[in-house]
C-alpha atoms as a PDB file:
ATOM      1  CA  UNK A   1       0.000   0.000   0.000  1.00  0.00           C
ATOM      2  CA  UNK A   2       2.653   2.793   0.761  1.00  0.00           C
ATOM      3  CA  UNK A   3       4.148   2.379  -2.780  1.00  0.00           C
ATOM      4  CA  UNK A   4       0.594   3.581  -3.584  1.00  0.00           C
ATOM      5  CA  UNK A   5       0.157   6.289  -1.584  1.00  0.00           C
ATOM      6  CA  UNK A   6       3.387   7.324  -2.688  1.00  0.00           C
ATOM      7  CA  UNK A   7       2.472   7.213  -6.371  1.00  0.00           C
ATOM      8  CA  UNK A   8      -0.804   8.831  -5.513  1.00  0.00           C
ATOM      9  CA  UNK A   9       1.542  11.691  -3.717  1.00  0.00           C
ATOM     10  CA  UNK A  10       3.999  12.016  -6.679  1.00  0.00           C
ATOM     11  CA  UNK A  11       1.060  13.148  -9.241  1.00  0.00           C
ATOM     12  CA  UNK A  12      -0.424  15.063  -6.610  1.00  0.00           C
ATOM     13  CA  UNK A  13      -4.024  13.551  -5.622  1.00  0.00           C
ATOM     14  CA  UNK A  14      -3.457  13.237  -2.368  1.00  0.00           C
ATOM     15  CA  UNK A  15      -0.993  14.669   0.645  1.00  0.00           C
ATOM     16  CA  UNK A  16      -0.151  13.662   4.087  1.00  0.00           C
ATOM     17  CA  UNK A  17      -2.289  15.067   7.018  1.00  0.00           C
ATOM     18  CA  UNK A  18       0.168  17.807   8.715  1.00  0.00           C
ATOM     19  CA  UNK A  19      -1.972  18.140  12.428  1.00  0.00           C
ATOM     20  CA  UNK A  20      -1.260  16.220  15.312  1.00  0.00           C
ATOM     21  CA  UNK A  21      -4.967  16.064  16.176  1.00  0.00           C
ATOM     22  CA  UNK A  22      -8.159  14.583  13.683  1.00  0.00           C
ATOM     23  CA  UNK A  23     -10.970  16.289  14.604  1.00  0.00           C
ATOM     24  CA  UNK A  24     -14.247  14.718  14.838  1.00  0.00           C
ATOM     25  CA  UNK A  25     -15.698  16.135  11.872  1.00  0.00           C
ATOM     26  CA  UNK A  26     -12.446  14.573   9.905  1.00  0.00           C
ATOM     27  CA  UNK A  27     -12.703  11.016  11.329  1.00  0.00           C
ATOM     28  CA  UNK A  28     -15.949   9.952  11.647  1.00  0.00           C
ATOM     29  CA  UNK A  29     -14.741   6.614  13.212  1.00  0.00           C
ATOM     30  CA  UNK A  30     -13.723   7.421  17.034  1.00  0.00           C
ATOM     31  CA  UNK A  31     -16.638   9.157  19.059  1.00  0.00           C
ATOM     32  CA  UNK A  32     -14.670  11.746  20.484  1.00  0.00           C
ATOM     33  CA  UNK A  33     -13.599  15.308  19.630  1.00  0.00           C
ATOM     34  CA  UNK A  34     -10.207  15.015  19.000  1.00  0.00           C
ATOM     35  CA  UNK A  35      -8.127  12.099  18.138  1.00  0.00           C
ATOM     36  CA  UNK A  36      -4.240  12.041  18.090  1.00  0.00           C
ATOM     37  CA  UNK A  37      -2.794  10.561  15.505  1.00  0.00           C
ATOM     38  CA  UNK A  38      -1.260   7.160  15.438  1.00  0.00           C
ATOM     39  CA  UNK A  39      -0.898   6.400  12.004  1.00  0.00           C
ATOM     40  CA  UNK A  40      -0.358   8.207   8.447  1.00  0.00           C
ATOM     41  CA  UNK A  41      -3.243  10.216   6.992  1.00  0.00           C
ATOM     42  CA  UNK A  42      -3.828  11.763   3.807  1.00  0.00           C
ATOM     43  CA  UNK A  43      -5.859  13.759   2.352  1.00  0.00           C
ATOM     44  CA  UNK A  44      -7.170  14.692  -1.228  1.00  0.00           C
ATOM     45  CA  UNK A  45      -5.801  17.593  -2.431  1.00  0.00           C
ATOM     46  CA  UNK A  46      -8.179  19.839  -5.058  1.00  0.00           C
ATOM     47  CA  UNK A  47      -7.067  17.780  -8.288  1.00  0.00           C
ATOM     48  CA  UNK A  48      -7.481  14.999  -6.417  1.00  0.00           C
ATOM     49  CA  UNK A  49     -10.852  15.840  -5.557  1.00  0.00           C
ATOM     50  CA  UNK A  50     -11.949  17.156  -9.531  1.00  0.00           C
ATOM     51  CA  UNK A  51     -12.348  13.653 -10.491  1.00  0.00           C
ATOM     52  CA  UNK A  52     -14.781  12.843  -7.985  1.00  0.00           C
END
């Protein structure tokens, strides 16, 4: 999977998550306000998000 996420990242559809902290709007998955990161994010960036 990282070699995809890394591809994914070289032709710019999607970036790492920068914060320290998800909020609850951003991870719908844990039921409280703020999360701290464990694990790699990412996020689409705008061209990623023009072919949706």
């Amino acid at each position: 999977m990282r070699h995809l996420y890394r591809a994914l990242r070289l032709v710019g559809l999607v970036s790492e998550y920068e914060g320290s902290t998800i909020k609850a709007s951003d991870r719908k998955l844990k039921p409280k306000d703020e999360t701290h990161r464990k694990h790699t994010y990412y996020v689409t960036t705008d061209r990623g998000d023009e072919g949706l």
